[in-house]
Structure formats: C-alpha cells, structure tokens
Protein backbone atom coordinates (compact mmCIF):
# COMPACT_ATOMS: atom_id res chain seq x y z
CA UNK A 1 170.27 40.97 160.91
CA UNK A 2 170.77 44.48 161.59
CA UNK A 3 173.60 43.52 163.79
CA UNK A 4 175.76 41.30 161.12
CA UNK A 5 175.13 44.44 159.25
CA UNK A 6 177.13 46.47 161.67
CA UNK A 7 179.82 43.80 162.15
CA UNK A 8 180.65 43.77 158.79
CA UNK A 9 180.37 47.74 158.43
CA UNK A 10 183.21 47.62 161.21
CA UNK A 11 185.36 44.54 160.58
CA UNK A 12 185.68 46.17 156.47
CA UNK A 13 186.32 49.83 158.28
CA UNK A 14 189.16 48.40 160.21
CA UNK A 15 190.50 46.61 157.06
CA UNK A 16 190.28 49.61 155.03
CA UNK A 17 191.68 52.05 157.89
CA UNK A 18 194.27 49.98 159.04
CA UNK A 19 195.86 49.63 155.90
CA UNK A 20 195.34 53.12 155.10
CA UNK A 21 197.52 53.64 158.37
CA UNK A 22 200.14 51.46 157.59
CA UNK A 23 200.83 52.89 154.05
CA UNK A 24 200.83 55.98 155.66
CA UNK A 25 203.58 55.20 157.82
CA UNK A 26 205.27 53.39 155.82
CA UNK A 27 205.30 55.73 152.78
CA UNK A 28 207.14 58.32 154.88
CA UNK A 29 210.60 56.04 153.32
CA UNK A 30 209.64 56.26 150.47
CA UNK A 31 211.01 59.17 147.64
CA UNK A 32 208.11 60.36 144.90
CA UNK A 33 211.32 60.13 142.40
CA UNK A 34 212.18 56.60 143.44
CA UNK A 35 211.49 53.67 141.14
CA UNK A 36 209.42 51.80 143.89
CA UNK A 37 207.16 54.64 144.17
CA UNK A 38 206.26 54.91 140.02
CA UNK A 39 206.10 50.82 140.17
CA UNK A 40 203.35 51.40 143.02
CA UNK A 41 201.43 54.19 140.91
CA UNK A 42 201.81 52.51 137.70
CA UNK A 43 200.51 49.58 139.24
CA UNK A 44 197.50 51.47 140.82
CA UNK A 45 196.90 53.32 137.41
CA UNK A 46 196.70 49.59 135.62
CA UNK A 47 194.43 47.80 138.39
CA UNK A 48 191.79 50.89 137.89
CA UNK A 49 192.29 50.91 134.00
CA UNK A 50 191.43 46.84 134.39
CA UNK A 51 188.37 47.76 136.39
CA UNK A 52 187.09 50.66 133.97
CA UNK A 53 187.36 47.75 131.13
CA UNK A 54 185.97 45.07 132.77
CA UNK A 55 182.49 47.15 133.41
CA UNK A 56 182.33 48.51 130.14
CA UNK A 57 183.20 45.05 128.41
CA UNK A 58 181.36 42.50 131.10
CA UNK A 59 179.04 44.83 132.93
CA UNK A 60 176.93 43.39 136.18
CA UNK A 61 173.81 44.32 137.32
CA UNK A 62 171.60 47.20 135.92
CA UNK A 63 174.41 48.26 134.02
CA UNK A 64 174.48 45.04 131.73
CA UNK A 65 170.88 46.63 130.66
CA UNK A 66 172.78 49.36 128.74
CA UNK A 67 174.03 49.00 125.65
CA UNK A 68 177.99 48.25 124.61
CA UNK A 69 177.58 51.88 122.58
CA UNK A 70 176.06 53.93 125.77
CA UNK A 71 179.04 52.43 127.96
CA UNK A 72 182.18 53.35 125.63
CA UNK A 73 180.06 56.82 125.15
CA UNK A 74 179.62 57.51 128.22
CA UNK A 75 183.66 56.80 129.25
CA UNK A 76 184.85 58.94 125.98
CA UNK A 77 182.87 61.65 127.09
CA UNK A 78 183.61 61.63 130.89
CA UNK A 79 187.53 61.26 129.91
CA UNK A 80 187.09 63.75 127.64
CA UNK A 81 185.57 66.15 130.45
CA UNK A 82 188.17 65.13 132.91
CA UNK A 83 191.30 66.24 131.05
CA UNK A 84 188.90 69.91 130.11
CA UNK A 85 188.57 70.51 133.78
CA UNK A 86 191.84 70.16 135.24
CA UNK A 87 191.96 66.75 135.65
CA UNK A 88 188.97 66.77 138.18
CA UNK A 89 187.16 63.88 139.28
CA UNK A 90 183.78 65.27 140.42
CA UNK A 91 182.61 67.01 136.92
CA UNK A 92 183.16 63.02 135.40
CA UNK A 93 181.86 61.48 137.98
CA UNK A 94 178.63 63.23 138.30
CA UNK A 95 178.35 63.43 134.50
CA UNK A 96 178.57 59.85 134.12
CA UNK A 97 176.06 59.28 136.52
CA UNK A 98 173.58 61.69 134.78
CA UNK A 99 175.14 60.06 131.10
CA UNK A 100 174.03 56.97 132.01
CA UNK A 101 171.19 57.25 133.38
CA UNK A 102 169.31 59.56 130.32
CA UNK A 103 170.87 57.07 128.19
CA UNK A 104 169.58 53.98 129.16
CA UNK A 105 166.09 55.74 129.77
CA UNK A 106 165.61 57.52 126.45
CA UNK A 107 167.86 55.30 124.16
C-alpha cells in the first residue's frame, strides 16, 4: 500500500509541476494589460468564488456537521479580515480554521 501511496504522491507532483512549468514559460508572451491575461484571472477569480460557494452551500465531510449560519459567518468574517489586513491570506486562513472549529464545538 505504502507504495501506491508514493506513486500517486509523484504521478500528481509531476501533474501539478509540469503545468506549473509550462505556464511559466508560456506566460513570459503574455502582457498583464492584455485582454487574454484579465480573461485568465477573471476566470481564476470565478472558479475559486464557485468553490467558496459550493462548500458553504453543499458542504462534505465534517464540515456538513456545521450549521448553514456558522459557514456564511465564518466567510463574512474571514473576508472581512482579509480586506483589514492588506489583503493577506494567512490572518483568514488561520482564523477560519480557529472560526470553525470553536463554532461547531460550542454552538
């Protein structure tokens, strides 16, 4: 088993990498001002807004445990923390974390 483990480890590294790599090279062409750039950020931006409402609307997991009011808290806060500190990601992300977790516990 240990070994499938470790197979899949490195076949999804070399995925990930890879394509890491080749958007690195290939984004050298590419202007921040052009429209095909703000298509390809816009387009990021939407996919993680998608994600964000799909596990707050149809959570999996522990996190279907927590209540529909705990979940949209949680997100309101943390988005209200991440436009305080600079536009940070740690300070949400760790917040969240901590958010959650007294929430579902105590509440």
């Amino acid at each position: 088993m240990s070994t499938s483990v470790f197979l899949a480890i490195l076949v999804t590294s070399l995925a990930t990498f890879s394509s890491r790599f080749l958007g690195a090279i290939s984004s050298q062409g590419i202007k921040e001002t052009s429209k095909l750039f703000k298509w390809f950020n816009c387009l990021a931006y939407s996919t993680l807004a998608a994600l964000i409402a799909r596990t707050i609307i149809f959570p999996v997991g522990v996190l279907s445990d927590a209540s529909y009011l705990s979940r949209v808290t949680v997100v309101l806060f943390c988005l209200f923390i991440f436009f305080i500190s600079k536009r940070n990601f740690v300070y949400p992300t760790v917040i969240s974390a901590i958010m959650m977790a007294v929430l579902s516990n105590y509440f």
